[in-house]
Protein backbone atom coordinates (compact mmCIF):
# COMPACT_ATOMS: atom_id res chain seq x y z
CA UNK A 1 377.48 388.06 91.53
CA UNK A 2 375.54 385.20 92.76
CA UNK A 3 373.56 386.33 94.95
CA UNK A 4 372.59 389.26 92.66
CA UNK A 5 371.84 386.69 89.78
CA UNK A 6 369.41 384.60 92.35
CA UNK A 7 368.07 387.82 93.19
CA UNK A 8 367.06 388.73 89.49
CA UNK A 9 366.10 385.14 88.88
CA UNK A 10 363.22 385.21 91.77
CA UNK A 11 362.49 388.71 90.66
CA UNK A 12 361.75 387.71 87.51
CA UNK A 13 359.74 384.30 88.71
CA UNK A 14 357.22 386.60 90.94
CA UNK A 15 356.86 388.81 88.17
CA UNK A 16 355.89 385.27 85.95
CA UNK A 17 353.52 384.70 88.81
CA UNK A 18 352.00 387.67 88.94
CA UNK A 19 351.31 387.94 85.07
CA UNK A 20 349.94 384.32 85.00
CA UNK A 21 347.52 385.34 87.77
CA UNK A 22 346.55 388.63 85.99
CA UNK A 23 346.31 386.49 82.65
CA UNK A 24 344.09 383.76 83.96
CA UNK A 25 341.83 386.38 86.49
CA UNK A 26 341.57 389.76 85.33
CA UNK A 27 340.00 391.96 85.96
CA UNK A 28 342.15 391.84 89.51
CA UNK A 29 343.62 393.79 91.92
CA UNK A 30 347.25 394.15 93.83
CA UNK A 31 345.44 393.89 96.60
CA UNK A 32 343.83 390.31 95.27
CA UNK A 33 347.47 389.27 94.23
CA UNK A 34 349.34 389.95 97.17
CA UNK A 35 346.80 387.64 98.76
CA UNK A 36 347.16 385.22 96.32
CA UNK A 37 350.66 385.10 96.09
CA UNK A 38 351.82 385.91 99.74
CA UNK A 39 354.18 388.78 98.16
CA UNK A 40 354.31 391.92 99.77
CA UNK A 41 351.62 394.50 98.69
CA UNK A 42 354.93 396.82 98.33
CA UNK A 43 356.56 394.15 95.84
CA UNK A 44 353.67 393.25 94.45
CA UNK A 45 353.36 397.29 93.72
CA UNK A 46 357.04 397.55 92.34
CA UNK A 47 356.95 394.33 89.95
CA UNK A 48 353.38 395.40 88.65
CA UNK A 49 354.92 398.56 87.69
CA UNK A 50 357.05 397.05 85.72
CA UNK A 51 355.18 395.06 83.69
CA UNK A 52 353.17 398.10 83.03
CA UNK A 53 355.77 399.78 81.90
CA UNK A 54 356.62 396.26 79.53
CA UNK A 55 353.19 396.93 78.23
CA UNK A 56 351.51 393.71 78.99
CA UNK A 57 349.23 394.53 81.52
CA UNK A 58 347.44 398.03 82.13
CA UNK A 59 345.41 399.45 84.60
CA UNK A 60 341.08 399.02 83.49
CA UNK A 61 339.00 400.77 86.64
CA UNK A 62 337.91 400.23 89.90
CA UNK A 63 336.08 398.45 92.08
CA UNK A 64 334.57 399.24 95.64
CA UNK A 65 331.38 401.01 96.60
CA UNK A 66 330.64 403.06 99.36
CA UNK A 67 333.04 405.17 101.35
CA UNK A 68 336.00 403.15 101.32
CA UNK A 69 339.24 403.00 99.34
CA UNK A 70 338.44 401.90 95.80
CA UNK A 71 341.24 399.39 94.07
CA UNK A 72 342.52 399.99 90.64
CA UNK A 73 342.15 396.93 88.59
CA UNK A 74 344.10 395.27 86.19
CA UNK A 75 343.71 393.51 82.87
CA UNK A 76 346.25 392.17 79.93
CA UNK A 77 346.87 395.29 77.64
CA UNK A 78 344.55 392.61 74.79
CA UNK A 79 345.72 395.12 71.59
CA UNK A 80 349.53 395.29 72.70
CA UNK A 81 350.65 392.02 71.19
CA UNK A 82 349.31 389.08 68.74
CA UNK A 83 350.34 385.85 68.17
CA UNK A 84 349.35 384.13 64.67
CA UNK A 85 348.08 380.25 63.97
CA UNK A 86 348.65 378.23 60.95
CA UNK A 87 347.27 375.45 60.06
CA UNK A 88 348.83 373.16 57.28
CA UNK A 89 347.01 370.34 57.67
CA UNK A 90 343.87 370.76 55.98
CA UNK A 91 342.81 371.18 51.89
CA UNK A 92 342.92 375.25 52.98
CA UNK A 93 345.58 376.59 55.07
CA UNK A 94 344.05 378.24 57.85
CA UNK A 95 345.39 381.15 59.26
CA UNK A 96 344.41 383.06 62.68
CA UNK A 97 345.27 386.46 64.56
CA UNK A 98 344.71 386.33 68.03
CA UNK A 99 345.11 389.00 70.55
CA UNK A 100 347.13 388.94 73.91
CA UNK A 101 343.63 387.60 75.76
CA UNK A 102 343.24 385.07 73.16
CA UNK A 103 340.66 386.66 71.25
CA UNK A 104 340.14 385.69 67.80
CA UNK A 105 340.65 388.82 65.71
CA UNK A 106 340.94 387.72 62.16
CA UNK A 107 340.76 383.78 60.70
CA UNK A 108 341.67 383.29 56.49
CA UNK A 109 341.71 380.31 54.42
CA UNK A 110 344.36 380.55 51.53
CA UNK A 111 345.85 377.92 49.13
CA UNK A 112 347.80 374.64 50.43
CA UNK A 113 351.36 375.00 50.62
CA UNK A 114 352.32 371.06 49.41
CA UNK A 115 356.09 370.32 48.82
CA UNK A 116 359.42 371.86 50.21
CA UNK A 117 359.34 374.92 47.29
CA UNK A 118 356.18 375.61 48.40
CA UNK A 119 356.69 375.70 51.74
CA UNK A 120 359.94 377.30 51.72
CA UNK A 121 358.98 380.27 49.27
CA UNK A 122 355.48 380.66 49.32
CA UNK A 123 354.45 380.66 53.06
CA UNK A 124 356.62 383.86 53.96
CA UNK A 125 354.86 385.36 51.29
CA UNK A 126 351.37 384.40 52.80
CA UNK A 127 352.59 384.91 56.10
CA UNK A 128 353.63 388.28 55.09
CA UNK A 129 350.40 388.98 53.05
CA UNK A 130 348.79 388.13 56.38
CA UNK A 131 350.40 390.56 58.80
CA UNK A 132 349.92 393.59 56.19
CA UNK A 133 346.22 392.65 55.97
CA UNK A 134 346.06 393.19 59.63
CA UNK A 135 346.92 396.83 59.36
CA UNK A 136 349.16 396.46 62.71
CA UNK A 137 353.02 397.08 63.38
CA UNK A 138 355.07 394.10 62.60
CA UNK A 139 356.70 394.40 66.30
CA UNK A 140 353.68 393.82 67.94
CA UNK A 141 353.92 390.03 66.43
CA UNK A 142 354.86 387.99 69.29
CA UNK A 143 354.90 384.66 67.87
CA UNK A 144 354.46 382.02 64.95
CA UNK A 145 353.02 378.71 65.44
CA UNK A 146 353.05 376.08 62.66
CA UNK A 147 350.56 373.19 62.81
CA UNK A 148 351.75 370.50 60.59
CA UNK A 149 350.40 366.96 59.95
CA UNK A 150 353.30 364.93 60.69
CA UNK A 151 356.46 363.84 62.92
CA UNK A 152 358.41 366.31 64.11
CA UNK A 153 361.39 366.76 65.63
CA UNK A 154 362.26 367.31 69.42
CA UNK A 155 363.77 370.58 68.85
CA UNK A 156 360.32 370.86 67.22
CA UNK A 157 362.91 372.82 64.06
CA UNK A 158 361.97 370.39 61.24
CA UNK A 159 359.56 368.21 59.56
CA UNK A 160 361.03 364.75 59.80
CA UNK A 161 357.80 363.36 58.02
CA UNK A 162 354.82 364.79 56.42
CA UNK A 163 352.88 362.60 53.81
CA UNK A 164 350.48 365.19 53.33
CA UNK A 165 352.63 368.06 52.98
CA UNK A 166 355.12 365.50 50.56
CA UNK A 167 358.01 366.35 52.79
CA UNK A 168 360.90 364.69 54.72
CA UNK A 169 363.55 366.18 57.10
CA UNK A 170 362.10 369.39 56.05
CA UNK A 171 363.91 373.19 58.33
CA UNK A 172 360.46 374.69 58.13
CA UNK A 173 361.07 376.86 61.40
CA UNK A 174 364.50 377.41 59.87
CA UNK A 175 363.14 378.83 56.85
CA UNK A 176 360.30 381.22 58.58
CA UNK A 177 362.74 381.94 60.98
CA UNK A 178 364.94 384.39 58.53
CA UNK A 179 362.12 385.98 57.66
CA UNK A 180 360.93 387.16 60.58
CA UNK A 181 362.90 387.37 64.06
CA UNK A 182 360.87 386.29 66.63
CA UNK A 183 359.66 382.99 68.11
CA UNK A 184 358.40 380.34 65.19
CA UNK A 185 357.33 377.26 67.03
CA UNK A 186 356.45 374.35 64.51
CA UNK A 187 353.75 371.65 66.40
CA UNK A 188 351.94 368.07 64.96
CA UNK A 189 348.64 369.26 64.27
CA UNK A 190 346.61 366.68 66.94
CA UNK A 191 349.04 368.16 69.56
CA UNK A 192 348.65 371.33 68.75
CA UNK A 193 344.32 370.89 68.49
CA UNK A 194 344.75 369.02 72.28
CA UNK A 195 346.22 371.93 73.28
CA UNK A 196 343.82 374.66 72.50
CA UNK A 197 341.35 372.55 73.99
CA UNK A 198 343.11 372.40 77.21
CA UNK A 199 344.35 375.93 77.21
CA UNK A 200 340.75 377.80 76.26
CA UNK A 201 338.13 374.89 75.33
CA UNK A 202 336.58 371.48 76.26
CA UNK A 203 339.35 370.13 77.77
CA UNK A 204 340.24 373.47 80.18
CA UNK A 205 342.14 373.39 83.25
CA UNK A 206 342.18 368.95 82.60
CA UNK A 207 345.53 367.84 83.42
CA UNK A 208 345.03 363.69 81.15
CA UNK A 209 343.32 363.72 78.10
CA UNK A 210 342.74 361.97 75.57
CA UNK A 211 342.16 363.95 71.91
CA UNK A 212 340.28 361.69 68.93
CA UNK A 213 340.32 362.98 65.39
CA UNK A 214 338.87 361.86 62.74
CA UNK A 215 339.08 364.19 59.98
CA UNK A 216 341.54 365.30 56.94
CA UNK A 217 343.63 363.66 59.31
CA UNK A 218 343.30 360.92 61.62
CA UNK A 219 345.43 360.58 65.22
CA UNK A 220 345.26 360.34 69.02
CA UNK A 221 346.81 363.12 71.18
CA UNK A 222 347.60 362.47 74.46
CA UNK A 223 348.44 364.80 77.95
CA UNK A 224 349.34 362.75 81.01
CA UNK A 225 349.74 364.80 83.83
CA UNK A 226 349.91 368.32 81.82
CA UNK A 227 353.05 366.69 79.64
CA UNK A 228 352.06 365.64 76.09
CA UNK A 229 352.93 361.74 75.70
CA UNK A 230 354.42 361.18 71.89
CA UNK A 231 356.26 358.00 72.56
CA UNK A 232 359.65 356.58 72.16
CA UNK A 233 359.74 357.46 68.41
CA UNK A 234 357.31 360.92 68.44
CA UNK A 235 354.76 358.10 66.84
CA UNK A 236 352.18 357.77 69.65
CA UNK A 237 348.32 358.39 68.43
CA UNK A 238 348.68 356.59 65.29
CA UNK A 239 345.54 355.06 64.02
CA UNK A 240 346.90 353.15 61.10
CA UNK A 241 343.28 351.13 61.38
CA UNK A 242 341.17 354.19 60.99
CA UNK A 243 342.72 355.73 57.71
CA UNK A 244 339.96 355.18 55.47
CA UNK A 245 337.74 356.80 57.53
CA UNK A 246 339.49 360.32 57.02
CA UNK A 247 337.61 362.61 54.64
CA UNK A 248 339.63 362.23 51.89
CA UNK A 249 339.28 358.10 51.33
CA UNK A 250 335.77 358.38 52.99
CA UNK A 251 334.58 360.46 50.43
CA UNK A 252 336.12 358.79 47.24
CA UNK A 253 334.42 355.11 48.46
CA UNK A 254 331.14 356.69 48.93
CA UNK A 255 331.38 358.10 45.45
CA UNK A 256 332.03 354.92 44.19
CA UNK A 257 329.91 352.48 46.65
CA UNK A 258 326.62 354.76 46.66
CA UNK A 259 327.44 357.17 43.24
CA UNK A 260 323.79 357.81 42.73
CA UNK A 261 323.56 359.59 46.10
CA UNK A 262 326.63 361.20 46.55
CA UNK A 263 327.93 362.93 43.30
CA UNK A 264 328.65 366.40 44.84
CA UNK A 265 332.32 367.54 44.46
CA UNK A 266 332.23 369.17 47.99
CA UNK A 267 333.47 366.47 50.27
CA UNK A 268 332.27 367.60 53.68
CA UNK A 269 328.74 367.87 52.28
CA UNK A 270 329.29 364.51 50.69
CA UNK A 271 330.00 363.35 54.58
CA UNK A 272 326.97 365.34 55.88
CA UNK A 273 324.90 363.68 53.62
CA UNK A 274 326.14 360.76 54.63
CA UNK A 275 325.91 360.92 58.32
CA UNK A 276 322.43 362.13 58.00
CA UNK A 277 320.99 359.47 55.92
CA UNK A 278 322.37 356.92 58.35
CA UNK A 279 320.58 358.57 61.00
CA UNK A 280 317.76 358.56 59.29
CA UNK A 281 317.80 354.80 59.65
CA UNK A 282 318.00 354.25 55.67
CA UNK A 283 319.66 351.31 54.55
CA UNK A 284 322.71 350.36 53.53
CA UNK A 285 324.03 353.84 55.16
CA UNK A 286 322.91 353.18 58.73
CA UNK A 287 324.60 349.78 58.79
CA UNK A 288 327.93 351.19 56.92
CA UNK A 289 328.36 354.36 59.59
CA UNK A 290 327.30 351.45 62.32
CA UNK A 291 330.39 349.78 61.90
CA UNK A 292 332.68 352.40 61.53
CA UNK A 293 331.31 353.90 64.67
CA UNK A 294 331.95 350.88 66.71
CA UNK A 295 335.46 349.80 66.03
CA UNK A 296 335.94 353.47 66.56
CA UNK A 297 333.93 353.31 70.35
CA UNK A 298 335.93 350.36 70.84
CA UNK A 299 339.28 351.70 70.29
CA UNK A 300 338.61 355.11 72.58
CA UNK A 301 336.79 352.20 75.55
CA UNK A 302 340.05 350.60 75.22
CA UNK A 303 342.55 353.31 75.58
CA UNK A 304 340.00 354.89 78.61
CA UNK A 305 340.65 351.84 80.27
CA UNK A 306 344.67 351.78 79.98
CA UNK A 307 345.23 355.93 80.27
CA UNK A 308 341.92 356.37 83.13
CA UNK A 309 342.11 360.34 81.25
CA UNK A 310 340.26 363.12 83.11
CA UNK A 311 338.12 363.65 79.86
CA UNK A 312 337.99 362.13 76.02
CA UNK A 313 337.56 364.68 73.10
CA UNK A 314 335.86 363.02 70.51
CA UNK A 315 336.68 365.96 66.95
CA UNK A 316 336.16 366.09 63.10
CA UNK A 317 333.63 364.43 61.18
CA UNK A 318 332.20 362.09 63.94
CA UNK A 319 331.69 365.19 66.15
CA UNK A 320 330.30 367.40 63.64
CA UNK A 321 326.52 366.02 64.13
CA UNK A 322 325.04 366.70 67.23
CA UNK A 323 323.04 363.13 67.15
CA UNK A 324 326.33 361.01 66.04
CA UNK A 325 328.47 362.17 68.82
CA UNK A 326 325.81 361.37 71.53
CA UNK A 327 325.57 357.78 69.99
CA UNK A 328 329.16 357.34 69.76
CA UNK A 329 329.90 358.32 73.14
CA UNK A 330 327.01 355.98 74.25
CA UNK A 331 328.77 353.44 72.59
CA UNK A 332 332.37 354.05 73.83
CA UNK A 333 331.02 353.64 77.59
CA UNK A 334 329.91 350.90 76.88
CA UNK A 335 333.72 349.30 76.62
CA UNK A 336 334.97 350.81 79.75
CA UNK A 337 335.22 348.67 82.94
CA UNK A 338 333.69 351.26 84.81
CA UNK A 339 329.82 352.33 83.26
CA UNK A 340 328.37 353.77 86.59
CA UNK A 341 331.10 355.95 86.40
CA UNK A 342 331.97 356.60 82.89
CA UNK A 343 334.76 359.02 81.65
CA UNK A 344 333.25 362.10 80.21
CA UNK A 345 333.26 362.40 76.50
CA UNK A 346 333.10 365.80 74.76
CA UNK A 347 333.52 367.59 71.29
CA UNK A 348 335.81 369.54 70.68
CA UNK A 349 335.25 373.52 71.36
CA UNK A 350 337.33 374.51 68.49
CA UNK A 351 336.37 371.94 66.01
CA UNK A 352 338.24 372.33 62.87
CA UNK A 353 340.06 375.38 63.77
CA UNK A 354 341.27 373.51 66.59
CA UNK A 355 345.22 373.48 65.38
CA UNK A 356 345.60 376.74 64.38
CA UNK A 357 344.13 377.80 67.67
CA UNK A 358 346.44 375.98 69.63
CA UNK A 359 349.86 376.82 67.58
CA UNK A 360 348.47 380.20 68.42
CA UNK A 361 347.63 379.59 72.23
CA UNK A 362 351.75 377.79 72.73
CA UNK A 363 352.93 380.92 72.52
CA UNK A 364 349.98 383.06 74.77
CA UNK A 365 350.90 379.50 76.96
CA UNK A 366 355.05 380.66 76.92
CA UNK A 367 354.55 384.37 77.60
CA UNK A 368 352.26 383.91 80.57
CA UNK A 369 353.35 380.99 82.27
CA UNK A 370 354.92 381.00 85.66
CA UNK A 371 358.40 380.60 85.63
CA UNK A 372 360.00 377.82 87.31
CA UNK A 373 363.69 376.75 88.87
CA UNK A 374 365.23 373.85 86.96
């Protein structure tokens, strides 16, 4: 019985393998596997059967000119599956459908869902709402991920503390999770907007990052070595200096400080505006966004120099403008130890959708990861 069971268990790791490979360079051949994976073309033949059979992967042309044998390629079967993003952490929930490759195939905005009623009875219903406007089989959902601005627990089951959402020690996954029988996966919001940018954006194929944002919310996310660092008490990333330079307390001392010039009720324009007159060089703007920007530059400088990351994503607000960004990230090399060769500094690739994108991309992550022996 052992043997058989070791025997399944490496069956079932080469097929892993072989759908991460597929996943991450289709179109590609058996032929192109076998190589890759020193397998057998005959197992790599048997186990790619199967997982045509599972409907993951299917067979998309070939390749070859001339006289010789042409090989059949493969791809991920893209309209056999979807996995769904949720954001939670903004004024609009935002909601996204992508496909098995990761495609984007619908994004929503509906209402915030603040406080445990809420949560608990109107989020199935928007969830459902959701999948019906999709006009696909329920079965074909693979997967629920929940971004949520807050601590969570390790089991990653409940809130233990959202001030936004107004909730404490909160079952959320509980909750969606007799509704609808397959994987729910709740993730903080800067971990799950690292994540997309590692998995399909800025940040892609980085193993230490380090993730800014300064938005709705404000936090540091950070991957050492491909694990995400939260700290001894899931509490790593907080900014506690930086709070009144989220949108939300931005906005309402700008109203009051400079009234005459920003009486719009749309915050985010209020910002723009903001940004832009600073840039323009006009005073008392340019010296106000001056010294947010460089306690901000000095903060990122600081943790370059004690986490040495591959690559810093700068997102939100202070990425938004194209002319901002470039000064800030002048401005953080100039606090590393090392300017001749400074770490690079990008925005982020999925801006605001960022977190729904990557509560989404966990679960492409889960399916198509190679297995491993623990």
């Amino acid at each position: 019985m052992k043997i058989r069971g070791n025997q399944q268990m490496l069956r079932e790791i080469n097929k892993s393998l072989l759908l991460n490979l597929i996943y991450l360079h289709a179109p590609i051949s058996r032929v192109e596997l076998a190589r890759r994976t020193k397998l057998s073309p005959t197992t790599v033949s048997v186990l790619v059967e199967e997982i045509i059979k599972e409907g993951l992967i299917h067979e998309t042309g070939t390749t070859g000119s001339g006289v010789g044998r042409k090989m059949t390629m493969l791809e991920i079967n893209a309209e056999n599956g979807y996995v769904i993003g949720i954001d939670l952490s903004r004024e609009s929930s935002l909601f996204i459908l992508l496909n098995l490759r990761g495609e984007v195939i619908r994004a929503e905005k509906m209402d915030c869902f603040i406080g445990e009623q809420s949560l608990r009875e109107n989020l199935p219903i928007a969830i459902e709402r959701f999948i019906n406007k999709q006009n696909i089989n329920h079965e074909l959902i693979k997967w629920i991920g929940i971004a949520v601005p807050g601590i969570i627990d390790e089991e990653q089951k409940t809130i233990i503390g959202s001030k936004y959402l107004q909730v404490r020690n909160f079952p959320l996954q509980t909750y969606l999770s007799e509704a609808y029988p397959i994987p729910i996966h709740i993730v903080n919001d800067i971990e799950a907007a690292g994540f997309a940018e590692r998995f399909s954006g800025a940040a892609k194929g980085k193993s230490t990052i380090v993730y800014i944002l300064i938005d709705y919310g404000i936090g540091a996310g950070f991957v050492i070595n491909n694990q995400i660092y939260r700290g001894a008490t899931s509490q790593a990333g907080k900014i506690g200096d930086f709070y009144s330079y989220g949108i939300d307390t931005l906005y309402e001392r700008l109203k009051s400080e400079y009234h005459e010039e920003f009486f719009e009720a749309d915050k985010e324009v209020v910002i723009q505006k903001f940004i832009g007159l600073a840039l323009e060089g006009i005073h008392p703007y340019e010296q106000d966004l001056n010294k947010m920007i460089h306690e901000i530059a000095k903060y990122c400088g600081n943790v370059i120099q004690f986490l040495n990351p591959e690559q810093l994503i700068l997102s939100g607000w202070i990425a938004s403008n194209e002319k901002l960004a470039q000064r800030l990230t002048e401005l953080i090399h100039t606090y590393e130890d090392t300017p001749e060769n400074p770490t690079p500094v990008n925005t982020s690739h999925w801006k605001s959708d960022g977190p729904a994108i990557g509560a989404a991309t966990i679960g492409l992550h889960q399916m198509f990861r190679t297995k491993i022996v623990r």
